[in-house]
N, C-alpha and C. Protein backbone atom coordinates (compact mmCIF):
# COMPACT_ATOMS: atom_id res chain seq x y z
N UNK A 1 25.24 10.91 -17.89
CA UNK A 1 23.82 11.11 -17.87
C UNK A 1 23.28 11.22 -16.45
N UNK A 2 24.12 11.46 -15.96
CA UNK A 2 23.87 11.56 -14.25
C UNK A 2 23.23 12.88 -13.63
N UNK A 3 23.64 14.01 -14.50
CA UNK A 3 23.08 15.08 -14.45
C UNK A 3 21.52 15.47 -14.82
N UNK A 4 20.79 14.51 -15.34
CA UNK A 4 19.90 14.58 -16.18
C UNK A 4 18.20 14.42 -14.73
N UNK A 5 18.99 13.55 -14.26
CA UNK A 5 17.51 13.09 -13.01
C UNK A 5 17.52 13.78 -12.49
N UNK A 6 18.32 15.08 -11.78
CA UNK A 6 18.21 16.24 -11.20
C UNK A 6 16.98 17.07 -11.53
N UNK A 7 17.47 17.21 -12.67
CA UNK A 7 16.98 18.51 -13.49
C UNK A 7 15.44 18.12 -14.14
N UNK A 8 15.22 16.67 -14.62
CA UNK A 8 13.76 15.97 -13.98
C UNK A 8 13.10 16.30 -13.27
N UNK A 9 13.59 15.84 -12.04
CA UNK A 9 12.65 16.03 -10.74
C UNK A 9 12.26 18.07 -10.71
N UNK A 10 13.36 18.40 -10.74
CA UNK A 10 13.12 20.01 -10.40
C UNK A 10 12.07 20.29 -11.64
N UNK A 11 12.45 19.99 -12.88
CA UNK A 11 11.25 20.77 -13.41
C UNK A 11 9.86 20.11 -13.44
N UNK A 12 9.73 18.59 -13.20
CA UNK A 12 8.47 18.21 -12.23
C UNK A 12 7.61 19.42 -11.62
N UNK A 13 8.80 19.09 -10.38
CA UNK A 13 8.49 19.54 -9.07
C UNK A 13 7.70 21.30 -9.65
N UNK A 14 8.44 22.28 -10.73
CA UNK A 14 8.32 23.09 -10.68
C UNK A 14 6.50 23.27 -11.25
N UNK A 15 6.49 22.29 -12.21
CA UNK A 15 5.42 21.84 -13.17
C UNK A 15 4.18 21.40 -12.00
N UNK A 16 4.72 21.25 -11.38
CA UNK A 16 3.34 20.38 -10.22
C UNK A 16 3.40 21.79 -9.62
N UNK A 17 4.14 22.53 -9.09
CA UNK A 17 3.53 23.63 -8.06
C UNK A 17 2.95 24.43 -9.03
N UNK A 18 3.22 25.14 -10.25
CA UNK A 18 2.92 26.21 -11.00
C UNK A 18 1.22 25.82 -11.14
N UNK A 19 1.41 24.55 -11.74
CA UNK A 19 -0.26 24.08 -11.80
C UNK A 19 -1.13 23.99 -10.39
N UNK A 20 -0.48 23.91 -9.30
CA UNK A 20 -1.54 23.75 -8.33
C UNK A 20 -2.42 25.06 -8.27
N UNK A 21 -0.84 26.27 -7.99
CA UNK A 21 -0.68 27.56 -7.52
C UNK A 21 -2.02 28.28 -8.82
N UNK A 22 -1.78 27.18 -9.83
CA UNK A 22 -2.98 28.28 -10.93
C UNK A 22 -4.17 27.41 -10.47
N UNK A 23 -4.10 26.50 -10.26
CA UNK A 23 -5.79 25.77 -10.13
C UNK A 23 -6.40 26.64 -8.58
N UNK A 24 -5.31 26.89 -7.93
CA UNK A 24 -6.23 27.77 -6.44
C UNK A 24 -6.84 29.13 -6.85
N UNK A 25 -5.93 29.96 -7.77
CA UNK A 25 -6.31 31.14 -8.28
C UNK A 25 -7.60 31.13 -9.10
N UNK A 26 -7.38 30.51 -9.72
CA UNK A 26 -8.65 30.16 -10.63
C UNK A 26 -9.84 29.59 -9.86
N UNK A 27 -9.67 28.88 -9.02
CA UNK A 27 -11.09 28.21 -7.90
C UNK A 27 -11.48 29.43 -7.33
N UNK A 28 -10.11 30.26 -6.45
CA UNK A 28 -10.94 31.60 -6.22
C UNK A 28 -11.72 33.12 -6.62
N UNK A 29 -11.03 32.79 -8.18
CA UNK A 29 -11.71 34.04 -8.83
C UNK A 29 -13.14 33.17 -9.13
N UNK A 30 -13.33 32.13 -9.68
CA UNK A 30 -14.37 31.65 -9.80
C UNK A 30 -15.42 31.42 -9.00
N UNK A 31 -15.16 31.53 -7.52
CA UNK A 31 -16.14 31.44 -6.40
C UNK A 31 -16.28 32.77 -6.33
N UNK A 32 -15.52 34.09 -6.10
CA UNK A 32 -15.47 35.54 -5.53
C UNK A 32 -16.67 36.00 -6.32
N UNK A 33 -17.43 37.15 -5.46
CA UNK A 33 -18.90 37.56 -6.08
C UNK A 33 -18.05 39.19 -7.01
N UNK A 34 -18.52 39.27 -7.87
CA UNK A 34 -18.41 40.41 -8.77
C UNK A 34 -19.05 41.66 -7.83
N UNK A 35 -17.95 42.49 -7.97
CA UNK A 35 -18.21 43.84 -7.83
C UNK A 35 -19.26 44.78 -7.88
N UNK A 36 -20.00 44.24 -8.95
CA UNK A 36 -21.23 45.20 -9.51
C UNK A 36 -22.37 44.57 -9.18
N UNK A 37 -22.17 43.28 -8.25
CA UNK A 37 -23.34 42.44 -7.63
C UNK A 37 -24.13 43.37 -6.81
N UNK A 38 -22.92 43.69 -6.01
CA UNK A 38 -23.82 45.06 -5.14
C UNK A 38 -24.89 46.17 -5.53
N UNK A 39 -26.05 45.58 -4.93
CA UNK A 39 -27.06 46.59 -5.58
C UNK A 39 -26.74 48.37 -4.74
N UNK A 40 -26.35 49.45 -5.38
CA UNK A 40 -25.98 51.08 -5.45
C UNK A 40 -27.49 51.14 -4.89
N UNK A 41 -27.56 52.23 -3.57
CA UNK A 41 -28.80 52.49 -3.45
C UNK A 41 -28.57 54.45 -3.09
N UNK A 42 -29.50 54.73 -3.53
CA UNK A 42 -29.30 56.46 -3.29
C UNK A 42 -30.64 56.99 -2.50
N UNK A 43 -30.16 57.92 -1.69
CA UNK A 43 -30.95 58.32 -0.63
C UNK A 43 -31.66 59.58 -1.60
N UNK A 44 -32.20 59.86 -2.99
CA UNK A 44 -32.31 61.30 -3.92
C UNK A 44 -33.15 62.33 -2.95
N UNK A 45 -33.99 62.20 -2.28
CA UNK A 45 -34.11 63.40 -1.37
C UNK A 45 -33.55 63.80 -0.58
N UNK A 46 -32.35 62.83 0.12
CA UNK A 46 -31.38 63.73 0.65
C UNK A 46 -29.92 64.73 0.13
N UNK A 47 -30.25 63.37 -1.16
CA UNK A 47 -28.84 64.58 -2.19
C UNK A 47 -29.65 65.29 -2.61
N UNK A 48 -30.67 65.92 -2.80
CA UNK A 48 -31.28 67.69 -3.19
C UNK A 48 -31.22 68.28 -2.41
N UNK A 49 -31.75 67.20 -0.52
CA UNK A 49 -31.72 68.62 0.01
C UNK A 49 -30.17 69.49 0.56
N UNK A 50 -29.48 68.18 0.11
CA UNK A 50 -28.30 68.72 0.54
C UNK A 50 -27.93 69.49 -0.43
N UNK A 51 -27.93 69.53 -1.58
CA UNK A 51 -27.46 70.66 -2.29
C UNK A 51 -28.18 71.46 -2.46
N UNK A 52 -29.79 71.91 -1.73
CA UNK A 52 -30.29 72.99 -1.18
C UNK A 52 -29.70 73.40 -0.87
N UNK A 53 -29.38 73.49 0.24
CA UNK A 53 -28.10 73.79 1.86
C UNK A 53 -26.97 74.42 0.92
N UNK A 54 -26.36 73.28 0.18
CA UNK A 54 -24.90 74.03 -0.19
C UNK A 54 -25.17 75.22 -1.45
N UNK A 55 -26.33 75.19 -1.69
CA UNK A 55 -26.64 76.70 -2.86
C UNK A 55 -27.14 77.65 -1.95
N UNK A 56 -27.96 77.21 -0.80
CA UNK A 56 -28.00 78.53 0.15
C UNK A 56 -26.72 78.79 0.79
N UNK A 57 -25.91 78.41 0.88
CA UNK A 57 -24.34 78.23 1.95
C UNK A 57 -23.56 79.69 0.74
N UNK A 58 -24.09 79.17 -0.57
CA UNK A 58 -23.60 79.49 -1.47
C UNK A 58 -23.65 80.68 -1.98
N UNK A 59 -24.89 81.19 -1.77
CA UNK A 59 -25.56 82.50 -1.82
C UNK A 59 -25.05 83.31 -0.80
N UNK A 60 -25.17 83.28 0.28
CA UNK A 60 -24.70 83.61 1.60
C UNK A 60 -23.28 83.78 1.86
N UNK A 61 -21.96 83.20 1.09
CA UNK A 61 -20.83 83.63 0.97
C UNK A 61 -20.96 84.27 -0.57
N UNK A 62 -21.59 84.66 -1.40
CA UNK A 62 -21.65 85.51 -2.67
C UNK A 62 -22.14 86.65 -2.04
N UNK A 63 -22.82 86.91 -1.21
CA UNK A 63 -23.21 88.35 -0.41
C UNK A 63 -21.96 88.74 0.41
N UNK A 64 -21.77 87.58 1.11
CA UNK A 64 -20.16 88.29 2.26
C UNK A 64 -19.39 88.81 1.43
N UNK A 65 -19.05 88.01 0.67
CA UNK A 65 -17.69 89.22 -0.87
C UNK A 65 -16.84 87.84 -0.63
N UNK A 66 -17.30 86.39 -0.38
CA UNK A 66 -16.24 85.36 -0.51
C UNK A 66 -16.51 84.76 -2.23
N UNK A 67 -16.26 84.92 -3.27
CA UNK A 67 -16.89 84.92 -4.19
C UNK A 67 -16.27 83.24 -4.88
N UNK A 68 -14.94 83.11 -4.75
CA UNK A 68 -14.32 81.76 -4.69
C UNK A 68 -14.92 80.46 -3.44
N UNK A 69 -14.98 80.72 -2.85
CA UNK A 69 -15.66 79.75 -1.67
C UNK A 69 -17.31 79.33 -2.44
N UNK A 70 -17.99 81.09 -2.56
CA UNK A 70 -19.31 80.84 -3.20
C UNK A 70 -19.30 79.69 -4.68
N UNK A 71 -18.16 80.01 -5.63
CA UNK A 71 -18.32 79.36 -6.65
C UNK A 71 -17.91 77.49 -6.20
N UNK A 72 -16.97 77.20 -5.30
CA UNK A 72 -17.36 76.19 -5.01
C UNK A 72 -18.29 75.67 -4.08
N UNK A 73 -18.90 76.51 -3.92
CA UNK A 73 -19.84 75.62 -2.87
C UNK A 73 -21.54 75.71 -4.06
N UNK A 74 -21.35 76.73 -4.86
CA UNK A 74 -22.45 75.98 -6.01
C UNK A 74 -21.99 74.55 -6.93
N UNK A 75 -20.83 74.68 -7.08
CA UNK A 75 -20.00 73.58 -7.98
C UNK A 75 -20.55 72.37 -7.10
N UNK A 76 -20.28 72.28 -5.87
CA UNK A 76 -20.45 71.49 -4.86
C UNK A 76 -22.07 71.23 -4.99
N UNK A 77 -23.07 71.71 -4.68
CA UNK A 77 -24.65 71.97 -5.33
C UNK A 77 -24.55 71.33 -6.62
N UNK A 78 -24.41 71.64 -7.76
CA UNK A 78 -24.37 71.21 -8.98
C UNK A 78 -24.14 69.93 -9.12
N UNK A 79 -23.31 69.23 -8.21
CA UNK A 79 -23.02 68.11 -8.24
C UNK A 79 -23.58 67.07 -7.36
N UNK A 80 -24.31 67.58 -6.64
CA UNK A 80 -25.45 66.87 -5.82
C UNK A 80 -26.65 67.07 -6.24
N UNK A 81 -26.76 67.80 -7.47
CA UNK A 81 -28.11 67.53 -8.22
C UNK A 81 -27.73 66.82 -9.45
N UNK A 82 -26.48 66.51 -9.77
CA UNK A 82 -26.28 65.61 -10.87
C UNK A 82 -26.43 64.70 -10.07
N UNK A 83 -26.14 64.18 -9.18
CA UNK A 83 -25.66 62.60 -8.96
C UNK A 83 -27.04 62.25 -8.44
N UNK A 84 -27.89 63.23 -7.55
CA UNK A 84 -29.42 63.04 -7.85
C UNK A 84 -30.39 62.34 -8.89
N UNK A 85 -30.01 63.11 -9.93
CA UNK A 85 -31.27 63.29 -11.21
C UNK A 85 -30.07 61.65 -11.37
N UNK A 86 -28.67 61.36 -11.51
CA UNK A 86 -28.27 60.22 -12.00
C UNK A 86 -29.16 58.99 -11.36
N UNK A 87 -29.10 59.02 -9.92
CA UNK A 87 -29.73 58.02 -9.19
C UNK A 87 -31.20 58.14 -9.49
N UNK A 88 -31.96 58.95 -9.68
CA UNK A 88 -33.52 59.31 -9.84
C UNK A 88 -33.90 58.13 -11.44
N UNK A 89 -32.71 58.60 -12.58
CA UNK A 89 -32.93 57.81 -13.73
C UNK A 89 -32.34 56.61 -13.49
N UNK A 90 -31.34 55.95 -13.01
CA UNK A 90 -31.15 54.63 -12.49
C UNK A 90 -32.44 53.82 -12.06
N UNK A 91 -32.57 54.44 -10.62
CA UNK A 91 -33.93 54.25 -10.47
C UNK A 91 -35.33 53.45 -11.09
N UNK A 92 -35.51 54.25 -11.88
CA UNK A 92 -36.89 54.41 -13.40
C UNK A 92 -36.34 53.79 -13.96
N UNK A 93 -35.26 53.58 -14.38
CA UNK A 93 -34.82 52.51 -15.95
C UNK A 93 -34.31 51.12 -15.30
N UNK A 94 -34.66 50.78 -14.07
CA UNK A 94 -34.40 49.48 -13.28
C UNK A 94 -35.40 49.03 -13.22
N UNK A 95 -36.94 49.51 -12.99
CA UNK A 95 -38.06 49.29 -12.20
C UNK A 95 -38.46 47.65 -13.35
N UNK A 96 -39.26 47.15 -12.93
CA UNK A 96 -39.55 45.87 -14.34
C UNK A 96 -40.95 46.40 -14.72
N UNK A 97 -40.54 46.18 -15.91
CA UNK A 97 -41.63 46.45 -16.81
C UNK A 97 -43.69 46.41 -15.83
N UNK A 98 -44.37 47.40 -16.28
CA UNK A 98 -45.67 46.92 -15.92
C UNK A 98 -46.51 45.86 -16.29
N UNK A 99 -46.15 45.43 -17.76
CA UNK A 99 -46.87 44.35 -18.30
C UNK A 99 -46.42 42.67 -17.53
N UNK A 100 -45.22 42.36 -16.71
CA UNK A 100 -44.90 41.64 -16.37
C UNK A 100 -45.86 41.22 -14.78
């Protein structure tokens, strides 16, 4: 039975670190601030006017005869008036109520 106090202590020993090693993990997810704490802020008149710019950029290589460049650089436009109008309704559906 001599073999037996070895193998005690080690799985102790193993039992005490596993639990510390989870009680630190757990203290630090529990203190760490969430991701989505961060309030997103959007500049929306500068993403229109920038995809002004890139639909005139856009127009302007559809006249040269670059007609691939033109289609992405409206694609490019298109998508700076989505992410616009996205931030514009973010925006409005954040504001608090008027009756408050």
């Amino acid at each position: 039975m001599r073999h037996t106090k070895p193998a005690r202590r080690t799985l102790t020993a193993l039992l005490a670190t596993t639990l510390l090693a989870g009680g630190v993990l757990l203290g630090q997810t529990a203190t760490a601030e969430p991701a989505a704490a961060k309030p997103i802020t959007c500049n929306v008149s500068k993403l229109r006017a920038d995809a002004r710019k890139e639909r005139d950029r856009g127009n302007q290589l559809k006249r040269l005869g670059a007609r691939e460049e033109a289609r992405r650089a409206f694609a490019r436009a298109d998508a700076l008036e989505r992410k616009a109008r996205q931030c514009a309704d973010a925006d409005r559906n954040n504001k608090p109520p008027l009756w408050k």
